[in-house]
Protein backbone atom coordinates (compact mmCIF):
# COMPACT_ATOMS: atom_id res chain seq x y z
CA UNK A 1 8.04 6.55 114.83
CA UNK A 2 12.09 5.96 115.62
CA UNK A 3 12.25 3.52 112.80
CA UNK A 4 10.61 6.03 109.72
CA UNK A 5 12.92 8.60 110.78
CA UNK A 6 15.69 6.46 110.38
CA UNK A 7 14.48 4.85 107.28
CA UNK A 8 14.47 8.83 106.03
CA UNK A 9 18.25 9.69 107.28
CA UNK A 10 19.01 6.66 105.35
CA UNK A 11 17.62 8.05 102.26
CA UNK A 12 19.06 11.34 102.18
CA UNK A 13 22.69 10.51 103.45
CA UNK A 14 23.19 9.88 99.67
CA UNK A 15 21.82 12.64 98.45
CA UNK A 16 24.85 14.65 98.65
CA UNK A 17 27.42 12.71 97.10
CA UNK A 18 24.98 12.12 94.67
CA UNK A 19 24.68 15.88 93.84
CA UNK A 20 28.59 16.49 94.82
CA UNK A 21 28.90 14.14 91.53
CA UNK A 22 26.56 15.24 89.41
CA UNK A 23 28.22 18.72 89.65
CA UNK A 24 31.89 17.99 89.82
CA UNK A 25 32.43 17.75 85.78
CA UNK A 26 30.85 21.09 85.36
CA UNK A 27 33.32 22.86 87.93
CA UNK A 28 35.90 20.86 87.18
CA UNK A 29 35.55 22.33 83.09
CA UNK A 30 35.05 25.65 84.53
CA UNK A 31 38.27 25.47 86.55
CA UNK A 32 40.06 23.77 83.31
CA UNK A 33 38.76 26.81 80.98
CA UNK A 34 39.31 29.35 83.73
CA UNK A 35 43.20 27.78 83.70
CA UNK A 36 43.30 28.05 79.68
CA UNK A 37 42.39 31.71 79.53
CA UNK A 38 44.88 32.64 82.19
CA UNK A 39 47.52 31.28 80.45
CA UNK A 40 46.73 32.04 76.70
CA UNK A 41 45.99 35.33 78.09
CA UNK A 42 50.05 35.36 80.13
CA UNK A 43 51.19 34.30 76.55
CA UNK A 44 49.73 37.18 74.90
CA UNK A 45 51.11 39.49 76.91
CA UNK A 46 54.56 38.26 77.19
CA UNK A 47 54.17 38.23 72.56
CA UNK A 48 53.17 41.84 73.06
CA UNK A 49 56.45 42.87 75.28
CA UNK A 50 58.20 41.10 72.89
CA UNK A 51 57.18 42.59 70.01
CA UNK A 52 57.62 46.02 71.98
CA UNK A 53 61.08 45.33 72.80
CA UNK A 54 61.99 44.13 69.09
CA UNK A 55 60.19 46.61 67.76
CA UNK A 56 62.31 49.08 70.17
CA UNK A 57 65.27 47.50 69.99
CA UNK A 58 65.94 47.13 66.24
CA UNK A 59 64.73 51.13 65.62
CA UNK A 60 67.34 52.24 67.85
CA UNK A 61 70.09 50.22 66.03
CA UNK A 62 68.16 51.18 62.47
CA UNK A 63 68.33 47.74 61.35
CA UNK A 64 64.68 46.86 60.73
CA UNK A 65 65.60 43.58 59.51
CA UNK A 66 63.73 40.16 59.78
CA UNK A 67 67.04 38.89 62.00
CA UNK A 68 66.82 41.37 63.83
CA UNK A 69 63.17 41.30 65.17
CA UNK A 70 63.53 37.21 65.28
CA UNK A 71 66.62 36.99 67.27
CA UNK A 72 65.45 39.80 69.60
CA UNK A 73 62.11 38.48 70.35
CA UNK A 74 63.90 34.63 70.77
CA UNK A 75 66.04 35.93 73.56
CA UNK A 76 63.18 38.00 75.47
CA UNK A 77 60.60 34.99 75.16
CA UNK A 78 63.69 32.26 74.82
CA UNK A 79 61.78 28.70 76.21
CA UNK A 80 58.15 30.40 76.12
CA UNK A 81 58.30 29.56 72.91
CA UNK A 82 57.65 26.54 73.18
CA UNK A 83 53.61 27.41 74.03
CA UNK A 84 53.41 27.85 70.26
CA UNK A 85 53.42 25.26 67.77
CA UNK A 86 54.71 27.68 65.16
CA UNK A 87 55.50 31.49 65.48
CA UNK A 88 56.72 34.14 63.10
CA UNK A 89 57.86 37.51 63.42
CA UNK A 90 57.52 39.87 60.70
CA UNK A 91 58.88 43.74 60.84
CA UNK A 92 57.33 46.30 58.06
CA UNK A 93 58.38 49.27 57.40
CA UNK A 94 56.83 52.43 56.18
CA UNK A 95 57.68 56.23 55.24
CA UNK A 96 55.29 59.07 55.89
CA UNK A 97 55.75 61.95 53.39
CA UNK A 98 56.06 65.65 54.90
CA UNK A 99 58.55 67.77 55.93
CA UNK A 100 60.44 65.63 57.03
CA UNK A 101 60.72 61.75 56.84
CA UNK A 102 59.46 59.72 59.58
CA UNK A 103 60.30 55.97 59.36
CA UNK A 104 58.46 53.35 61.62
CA UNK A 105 59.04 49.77 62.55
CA UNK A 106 55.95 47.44 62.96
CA UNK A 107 56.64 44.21 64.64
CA UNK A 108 53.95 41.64 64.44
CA UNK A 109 54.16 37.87 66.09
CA UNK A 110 51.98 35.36 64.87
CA UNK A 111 51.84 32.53 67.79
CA UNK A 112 49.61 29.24 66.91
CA UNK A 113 48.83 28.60 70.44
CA UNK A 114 48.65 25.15 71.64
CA UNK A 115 47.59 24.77 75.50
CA UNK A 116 48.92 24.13 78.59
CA UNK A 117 48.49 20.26 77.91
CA UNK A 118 51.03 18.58 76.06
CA UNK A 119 54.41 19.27 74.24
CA UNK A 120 55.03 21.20 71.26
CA UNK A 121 55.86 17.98 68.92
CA UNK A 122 52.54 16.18 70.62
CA UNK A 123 50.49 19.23 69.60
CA UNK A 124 52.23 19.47 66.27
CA UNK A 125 51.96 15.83 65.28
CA UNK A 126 48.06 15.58 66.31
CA UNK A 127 47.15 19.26 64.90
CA UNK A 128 46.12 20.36 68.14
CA UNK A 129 45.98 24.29 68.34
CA UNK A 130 43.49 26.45 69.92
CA UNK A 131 44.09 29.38 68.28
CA UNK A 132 46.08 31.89 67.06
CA UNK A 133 47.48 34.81 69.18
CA UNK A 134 48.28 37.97 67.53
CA UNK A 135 50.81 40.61 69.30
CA UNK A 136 51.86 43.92 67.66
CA UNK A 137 54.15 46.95 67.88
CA UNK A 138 55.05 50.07 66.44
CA UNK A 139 57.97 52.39 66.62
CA UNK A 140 59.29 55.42 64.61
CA UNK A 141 62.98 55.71 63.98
């Protein structure tokens, strides 16, 4: 009796690590995506302040100019930057007829994000980019 029941604890002490690896890859790409989503999602938010502030920023000065908007949303964002393999900010401009004039400033960044994982030239050189993120702003002056 003593020796089946031993022949059975045998058996089954492998049975975990066995499972513990079968399901490790799926939480471990579950924790990966989880990470990716965070971060693409931090990066979208910190484009939309951006384009808030420029958008802001270059009303109150009147200068609704394509400097403008790109050299305010460098130095708010400054190394962030870097997340995107390419990034443009455009401002347009537009006129609403009535009694009176009202001028607004739409600031739109276009990021091609790239991931957490590797550098901007890495990304770049091996077209790696998940997708694009899309902030926008709008501001009368």
């Amino acid at each position: 009796m003593a020796s089946t029941k031993k022949k059975r604890r045998r058996g089954e002490r492998g049975a975990a690590a066995l499972e513990f690896a079968l399901v490790l890859p799926v939480l471990l790409m579950i924790l990966i995506g989880i990470a990716f989503l965070g971060h693409a999602m931090m990066v979208r938010f910190m484009l939309n302040g951006a384009a808030y502030d420029a958008a802001r920023t270059c009303s109150l000065q009147r200068t609704p100019t394509s400097a403008c908007v790109t050299g305010v949303v460098k130095k708010k964002l400054g190394k962030t930057l870097g997340w995107c393999s390419s990034w443009k900010a455009v401002p347009k401009t537009t006129k609403e007829a009535g009694l009176v004039a009202v001028y607004s400033l739409e600031v739109s960044i276009d990021c091609i994000y790239g991931g957490i994982i590797g550098s901007k030239s890495y990304n770049k050189s091996h077209g790696l980019a998940i997708g694009t993120i899309k902030a926008r702003a709008s501001m009368p002056y």
